[in-house]
PDB file of N, CA and C in Angstrom:
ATOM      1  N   UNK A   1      -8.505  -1.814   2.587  1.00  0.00           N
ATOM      2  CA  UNK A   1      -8.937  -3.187   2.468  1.00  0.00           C
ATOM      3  C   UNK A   1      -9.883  -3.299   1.280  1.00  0.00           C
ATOM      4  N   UNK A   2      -9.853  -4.369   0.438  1.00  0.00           N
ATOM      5  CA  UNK A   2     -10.574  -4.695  -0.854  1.00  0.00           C
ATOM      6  C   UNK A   2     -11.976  -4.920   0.208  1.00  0.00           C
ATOM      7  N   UNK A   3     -12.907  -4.528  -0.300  1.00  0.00           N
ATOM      8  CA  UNK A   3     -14.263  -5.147   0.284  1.00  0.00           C
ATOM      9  C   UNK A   3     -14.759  -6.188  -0.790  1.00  0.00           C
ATOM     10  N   UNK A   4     -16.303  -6.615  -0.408  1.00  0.00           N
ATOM     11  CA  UNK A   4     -16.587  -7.992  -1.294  1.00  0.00           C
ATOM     12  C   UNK A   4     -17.213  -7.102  -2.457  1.00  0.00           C
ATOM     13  N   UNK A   5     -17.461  -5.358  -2.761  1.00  0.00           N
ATOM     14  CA  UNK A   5     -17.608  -5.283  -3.484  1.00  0.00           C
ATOM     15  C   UNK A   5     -16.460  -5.201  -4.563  1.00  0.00           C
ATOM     16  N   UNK A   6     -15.874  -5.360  -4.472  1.00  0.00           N
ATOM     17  CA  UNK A   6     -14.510  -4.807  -5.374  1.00  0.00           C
ATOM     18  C   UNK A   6     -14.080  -3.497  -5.173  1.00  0.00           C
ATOM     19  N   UNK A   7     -14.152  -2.835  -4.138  1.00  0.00           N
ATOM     20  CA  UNK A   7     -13.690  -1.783  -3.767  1.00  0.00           C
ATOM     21  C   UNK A   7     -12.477  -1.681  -2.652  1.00  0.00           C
ATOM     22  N   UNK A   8     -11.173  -0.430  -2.990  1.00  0.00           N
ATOM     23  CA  UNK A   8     -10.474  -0.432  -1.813  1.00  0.00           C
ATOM     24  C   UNK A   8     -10.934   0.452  -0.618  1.00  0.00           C
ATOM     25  N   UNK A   9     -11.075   0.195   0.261  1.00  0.00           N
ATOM     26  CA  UNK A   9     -11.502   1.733   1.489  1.00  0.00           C
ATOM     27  C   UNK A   9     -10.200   2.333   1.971  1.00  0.00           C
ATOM     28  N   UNK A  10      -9.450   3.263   2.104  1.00  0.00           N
ATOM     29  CA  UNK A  10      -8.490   4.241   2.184  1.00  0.00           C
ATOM     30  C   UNK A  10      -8.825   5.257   3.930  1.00  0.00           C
ATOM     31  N   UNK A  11      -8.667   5.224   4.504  1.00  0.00           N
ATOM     32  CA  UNK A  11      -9.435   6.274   6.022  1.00  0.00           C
ATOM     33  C   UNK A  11      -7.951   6.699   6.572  1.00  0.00           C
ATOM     34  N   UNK A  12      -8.265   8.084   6.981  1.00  0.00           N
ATOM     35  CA  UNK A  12      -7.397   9.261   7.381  1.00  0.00           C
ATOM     36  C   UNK A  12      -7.916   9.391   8.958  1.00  0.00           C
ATOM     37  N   UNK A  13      -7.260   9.052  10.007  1.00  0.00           N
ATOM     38  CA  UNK A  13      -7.141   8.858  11.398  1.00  0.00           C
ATOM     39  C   UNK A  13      -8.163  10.328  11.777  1.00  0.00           C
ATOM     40  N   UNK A  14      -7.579  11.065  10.828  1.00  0.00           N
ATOM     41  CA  UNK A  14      -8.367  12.213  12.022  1.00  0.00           C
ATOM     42  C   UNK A  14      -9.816  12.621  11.424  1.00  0.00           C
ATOM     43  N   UNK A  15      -9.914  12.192  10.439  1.00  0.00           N
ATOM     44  CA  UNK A  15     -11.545  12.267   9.845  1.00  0.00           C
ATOM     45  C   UNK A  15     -12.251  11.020   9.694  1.00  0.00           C
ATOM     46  N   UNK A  16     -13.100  11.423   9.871  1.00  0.00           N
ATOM     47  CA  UNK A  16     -14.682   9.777  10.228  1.00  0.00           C
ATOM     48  C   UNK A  16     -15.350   9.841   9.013  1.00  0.00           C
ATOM     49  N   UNK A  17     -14.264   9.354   7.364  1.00  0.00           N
ATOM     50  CA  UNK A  17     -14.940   9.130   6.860  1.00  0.00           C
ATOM     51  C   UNK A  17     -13.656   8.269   6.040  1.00  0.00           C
ATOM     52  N   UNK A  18     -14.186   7.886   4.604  1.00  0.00           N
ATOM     53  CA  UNK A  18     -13.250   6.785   3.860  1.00  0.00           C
ATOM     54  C   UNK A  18     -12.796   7.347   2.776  1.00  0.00           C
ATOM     55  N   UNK A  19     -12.297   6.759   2.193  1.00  0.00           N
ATOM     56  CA  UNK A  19     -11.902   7.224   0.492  1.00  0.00           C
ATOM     57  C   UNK A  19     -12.478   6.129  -0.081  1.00  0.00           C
ATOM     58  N   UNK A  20     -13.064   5.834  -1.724  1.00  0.00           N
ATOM     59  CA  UNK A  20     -12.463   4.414  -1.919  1.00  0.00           C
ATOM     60  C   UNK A  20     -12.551   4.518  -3.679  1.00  0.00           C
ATOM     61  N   UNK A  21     -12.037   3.135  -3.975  1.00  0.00           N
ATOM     62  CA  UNK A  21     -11.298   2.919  -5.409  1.00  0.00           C
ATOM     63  C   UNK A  21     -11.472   2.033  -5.582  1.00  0.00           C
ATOM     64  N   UNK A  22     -11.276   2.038  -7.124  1.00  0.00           N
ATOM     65  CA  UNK A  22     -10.941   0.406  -7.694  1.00  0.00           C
ATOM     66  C   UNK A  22      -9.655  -0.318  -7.403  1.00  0.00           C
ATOM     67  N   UNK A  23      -8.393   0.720  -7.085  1.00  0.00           N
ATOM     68  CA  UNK A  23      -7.362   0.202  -6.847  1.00  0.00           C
ATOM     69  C   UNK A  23      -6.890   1.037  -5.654  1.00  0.00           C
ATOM     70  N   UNK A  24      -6.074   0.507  -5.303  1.00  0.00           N
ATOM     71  CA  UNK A  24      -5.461   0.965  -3.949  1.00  0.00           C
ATOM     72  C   UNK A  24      -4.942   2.170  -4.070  1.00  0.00           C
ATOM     73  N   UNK A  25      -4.342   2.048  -5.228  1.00  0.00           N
ATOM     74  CA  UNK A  25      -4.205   3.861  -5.619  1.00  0.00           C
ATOM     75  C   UNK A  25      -4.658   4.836  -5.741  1.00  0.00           C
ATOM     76  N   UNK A  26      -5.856   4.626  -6.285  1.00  0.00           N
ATOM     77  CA  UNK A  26      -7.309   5.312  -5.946  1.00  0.00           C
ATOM     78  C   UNK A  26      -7.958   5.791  -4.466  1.00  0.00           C
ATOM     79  N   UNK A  27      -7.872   4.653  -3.774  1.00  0.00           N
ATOM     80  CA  UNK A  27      -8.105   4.837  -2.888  1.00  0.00           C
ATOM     81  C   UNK A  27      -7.259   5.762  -2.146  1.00  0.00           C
ATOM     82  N   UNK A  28      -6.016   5.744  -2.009  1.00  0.00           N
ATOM     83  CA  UNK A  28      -4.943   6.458  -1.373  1.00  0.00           C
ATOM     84  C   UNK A  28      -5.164   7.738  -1.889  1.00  0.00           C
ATOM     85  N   UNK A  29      -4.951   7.974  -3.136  1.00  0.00           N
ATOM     86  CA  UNK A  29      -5.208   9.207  -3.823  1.00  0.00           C
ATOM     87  C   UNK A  29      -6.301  10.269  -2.808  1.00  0.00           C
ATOM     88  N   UNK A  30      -7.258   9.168  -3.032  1.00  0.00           N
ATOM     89  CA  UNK A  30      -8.776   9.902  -2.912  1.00  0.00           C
ATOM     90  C   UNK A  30      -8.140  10.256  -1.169  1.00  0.00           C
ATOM     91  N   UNK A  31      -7.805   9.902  -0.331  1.00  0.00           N
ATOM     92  CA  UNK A  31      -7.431  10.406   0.977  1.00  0.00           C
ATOM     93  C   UNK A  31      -6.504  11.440   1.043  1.00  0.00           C
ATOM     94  N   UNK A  32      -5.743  11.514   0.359  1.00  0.00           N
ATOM     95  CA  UNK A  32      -4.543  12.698   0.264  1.00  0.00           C
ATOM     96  C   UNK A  32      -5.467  13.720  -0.132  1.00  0.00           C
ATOM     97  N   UNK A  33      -6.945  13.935  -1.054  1.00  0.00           N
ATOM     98  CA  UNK A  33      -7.731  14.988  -1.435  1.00  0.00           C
ATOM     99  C   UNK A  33      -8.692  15.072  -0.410  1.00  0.00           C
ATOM    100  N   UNK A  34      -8.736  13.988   0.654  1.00  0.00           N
ATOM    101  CA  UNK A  34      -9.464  14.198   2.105  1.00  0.00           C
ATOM    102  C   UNK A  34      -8.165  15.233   2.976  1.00  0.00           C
ATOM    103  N   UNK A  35      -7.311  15.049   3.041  1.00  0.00           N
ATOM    104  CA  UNK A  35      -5.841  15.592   3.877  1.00  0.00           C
ATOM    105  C   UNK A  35      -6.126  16.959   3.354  1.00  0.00           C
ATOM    106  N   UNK A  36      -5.921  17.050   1.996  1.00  0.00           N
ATOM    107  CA  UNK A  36      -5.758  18.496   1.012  1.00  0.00           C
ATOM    108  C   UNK A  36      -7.455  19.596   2.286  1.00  0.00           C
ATOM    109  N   UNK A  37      -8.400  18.850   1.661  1.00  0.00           N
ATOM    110  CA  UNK A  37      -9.779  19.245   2.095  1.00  0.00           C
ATOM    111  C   UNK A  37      -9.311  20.058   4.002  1.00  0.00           C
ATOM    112  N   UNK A  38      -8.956  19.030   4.007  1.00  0.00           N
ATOM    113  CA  UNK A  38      -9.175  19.170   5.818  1.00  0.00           C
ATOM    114  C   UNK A  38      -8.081  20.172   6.241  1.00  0.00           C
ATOM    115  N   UNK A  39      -6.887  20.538   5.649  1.00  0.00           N
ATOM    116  CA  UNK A  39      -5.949  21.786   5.929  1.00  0.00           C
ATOM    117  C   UNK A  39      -6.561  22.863   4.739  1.00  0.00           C
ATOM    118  N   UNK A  40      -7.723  22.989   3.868  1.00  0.00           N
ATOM    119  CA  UNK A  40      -7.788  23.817   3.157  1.00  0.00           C
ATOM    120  C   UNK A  40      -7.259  24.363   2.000  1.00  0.00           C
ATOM    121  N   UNK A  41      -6.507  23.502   1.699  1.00  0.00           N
ATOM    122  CA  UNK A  41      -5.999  23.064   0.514  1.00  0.00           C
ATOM    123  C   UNK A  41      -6.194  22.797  -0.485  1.00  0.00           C
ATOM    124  N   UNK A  42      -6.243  23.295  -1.699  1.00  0.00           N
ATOM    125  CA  UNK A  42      -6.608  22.789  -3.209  1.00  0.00           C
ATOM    126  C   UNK A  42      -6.218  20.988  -3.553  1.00  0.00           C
ATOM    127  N   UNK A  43      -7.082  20.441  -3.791  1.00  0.00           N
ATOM    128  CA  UNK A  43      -7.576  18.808  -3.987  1.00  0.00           C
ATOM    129  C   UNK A  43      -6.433  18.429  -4.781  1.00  0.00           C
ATOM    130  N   UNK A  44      -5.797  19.132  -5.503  1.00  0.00           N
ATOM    131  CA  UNK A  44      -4.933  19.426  -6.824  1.00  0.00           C
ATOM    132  C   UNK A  44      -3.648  19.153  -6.111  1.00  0.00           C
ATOM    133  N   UNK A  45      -3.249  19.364  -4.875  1.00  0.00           N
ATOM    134  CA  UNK A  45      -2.213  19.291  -4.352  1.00  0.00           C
ATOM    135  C   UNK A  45      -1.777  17.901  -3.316  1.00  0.00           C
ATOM    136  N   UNK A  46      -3.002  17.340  -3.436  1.00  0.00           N
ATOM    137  CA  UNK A  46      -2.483  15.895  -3.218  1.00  0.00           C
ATOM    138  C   UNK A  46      -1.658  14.720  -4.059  1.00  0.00           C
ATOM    139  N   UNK A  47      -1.470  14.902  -4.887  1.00  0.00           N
ATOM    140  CA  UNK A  47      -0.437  14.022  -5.803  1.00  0.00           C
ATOM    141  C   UNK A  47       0.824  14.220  -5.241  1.00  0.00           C
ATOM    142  N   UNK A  48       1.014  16.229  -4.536  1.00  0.00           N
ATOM    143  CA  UNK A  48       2.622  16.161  -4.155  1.00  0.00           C
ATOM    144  C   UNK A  48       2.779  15.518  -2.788  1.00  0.00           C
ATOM    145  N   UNK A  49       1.734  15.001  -1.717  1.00  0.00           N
ATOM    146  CA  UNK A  49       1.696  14.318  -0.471  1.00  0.00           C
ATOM    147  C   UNK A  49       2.628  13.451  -0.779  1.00  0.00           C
ATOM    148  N   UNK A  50       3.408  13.478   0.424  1.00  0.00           N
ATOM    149  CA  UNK A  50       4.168  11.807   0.602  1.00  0.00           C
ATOM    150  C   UNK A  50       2.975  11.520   1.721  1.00  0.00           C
ATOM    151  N   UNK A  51       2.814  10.406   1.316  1.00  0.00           N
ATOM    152  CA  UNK A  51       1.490   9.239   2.347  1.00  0.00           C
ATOM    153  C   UNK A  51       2.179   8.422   2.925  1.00  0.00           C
ATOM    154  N   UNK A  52       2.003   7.902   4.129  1.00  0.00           N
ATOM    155  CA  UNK A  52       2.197   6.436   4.457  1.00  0.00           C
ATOM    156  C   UNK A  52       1.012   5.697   4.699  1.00  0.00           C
ATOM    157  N   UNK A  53       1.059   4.441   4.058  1.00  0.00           N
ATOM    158  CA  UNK A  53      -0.354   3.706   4.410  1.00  0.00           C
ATOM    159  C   UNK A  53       0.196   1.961   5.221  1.00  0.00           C
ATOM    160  N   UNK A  54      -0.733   2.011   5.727  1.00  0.00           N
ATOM    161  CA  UNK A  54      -0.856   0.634   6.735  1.00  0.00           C
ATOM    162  C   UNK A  54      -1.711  -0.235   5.984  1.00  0.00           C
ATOM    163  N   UNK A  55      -1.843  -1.122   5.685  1.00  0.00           N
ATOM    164  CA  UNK A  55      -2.404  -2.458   4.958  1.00  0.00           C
ATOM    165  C   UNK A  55      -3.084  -3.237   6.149  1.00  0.00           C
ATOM    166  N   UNK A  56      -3.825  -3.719   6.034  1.00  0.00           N
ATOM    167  CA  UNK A  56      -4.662  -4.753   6.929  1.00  0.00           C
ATOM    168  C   UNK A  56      -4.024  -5.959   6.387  1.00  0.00           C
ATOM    169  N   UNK A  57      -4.671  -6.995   7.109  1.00  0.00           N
ATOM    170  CA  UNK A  57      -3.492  -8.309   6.524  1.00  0.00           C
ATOM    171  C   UNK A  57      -5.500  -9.008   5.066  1.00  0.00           C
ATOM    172  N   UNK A  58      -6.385  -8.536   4.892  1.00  0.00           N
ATOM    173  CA  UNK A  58      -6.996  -9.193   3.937  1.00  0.00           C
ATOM    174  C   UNK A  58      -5.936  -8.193   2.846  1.00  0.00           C
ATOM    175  N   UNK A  59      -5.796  -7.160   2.780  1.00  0.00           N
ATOM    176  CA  UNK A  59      -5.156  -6.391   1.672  1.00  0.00           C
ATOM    177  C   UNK A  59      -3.693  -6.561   1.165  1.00  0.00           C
ATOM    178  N   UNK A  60      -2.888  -7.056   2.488  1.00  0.00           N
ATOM    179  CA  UNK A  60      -1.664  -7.757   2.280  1.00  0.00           C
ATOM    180  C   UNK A  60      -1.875  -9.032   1.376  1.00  0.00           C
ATOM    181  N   UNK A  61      -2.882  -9.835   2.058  1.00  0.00           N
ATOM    182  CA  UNK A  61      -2.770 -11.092   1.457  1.00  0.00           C
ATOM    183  C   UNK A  61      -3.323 -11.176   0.137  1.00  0.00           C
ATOM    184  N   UNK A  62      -4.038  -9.900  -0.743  1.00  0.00           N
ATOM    185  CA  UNK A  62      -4.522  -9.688  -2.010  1.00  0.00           C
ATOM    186  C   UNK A  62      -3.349  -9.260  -2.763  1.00  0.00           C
ATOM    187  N   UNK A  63      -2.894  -8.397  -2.711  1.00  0.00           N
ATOM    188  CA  UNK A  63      -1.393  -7.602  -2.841  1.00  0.00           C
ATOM    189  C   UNK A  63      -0.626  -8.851  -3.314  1.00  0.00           C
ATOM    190  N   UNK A  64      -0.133  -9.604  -2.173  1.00  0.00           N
ATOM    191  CA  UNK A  64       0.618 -10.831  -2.341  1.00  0.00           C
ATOM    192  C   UNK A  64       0.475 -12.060  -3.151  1.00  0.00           C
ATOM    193  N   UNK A  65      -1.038 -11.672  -3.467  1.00  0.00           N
ATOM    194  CA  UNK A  65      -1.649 -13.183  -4.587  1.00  0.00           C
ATOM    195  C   UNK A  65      -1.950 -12.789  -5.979  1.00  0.00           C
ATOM    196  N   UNK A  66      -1.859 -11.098  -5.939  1.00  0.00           N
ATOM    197  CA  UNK A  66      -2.311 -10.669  -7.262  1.00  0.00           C
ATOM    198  C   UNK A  66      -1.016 -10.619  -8.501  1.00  0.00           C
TER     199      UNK A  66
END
């Protein structure tokens, strides 16, 4: 979700914390190097993640107007 700072927040179900970005891609990114972190994994190896992400409907409706 875009917050009112201009930031996206990105969160991985099994860790209690966020990612975040200027763009949603960023944000996503930055969670796949939370995923990498949390199996022990080199940070480097999140680009090859396939992700699925869920959108909130404020982030849908930014998406959709941008």
């Amino acid at each position: 979700m875009r917050g009112s700072n201009g930031y996206y927040a990105a969160s991985v179900a099994a860790l209690a914390e966020a990612s975040f970005g200027r763009t949603v891609a960023e944000a996503v990114s930055g969670a796949g190097e939370m995923i990498c972190r949390l199996f022990g994994a080199p940070a480097e190896f999140a680009p090859d993640l396939t992700l699925s992400a869920e959108l909130d409907e404020t982030a849908v409706r930014h998406i959709r107007t941008a």
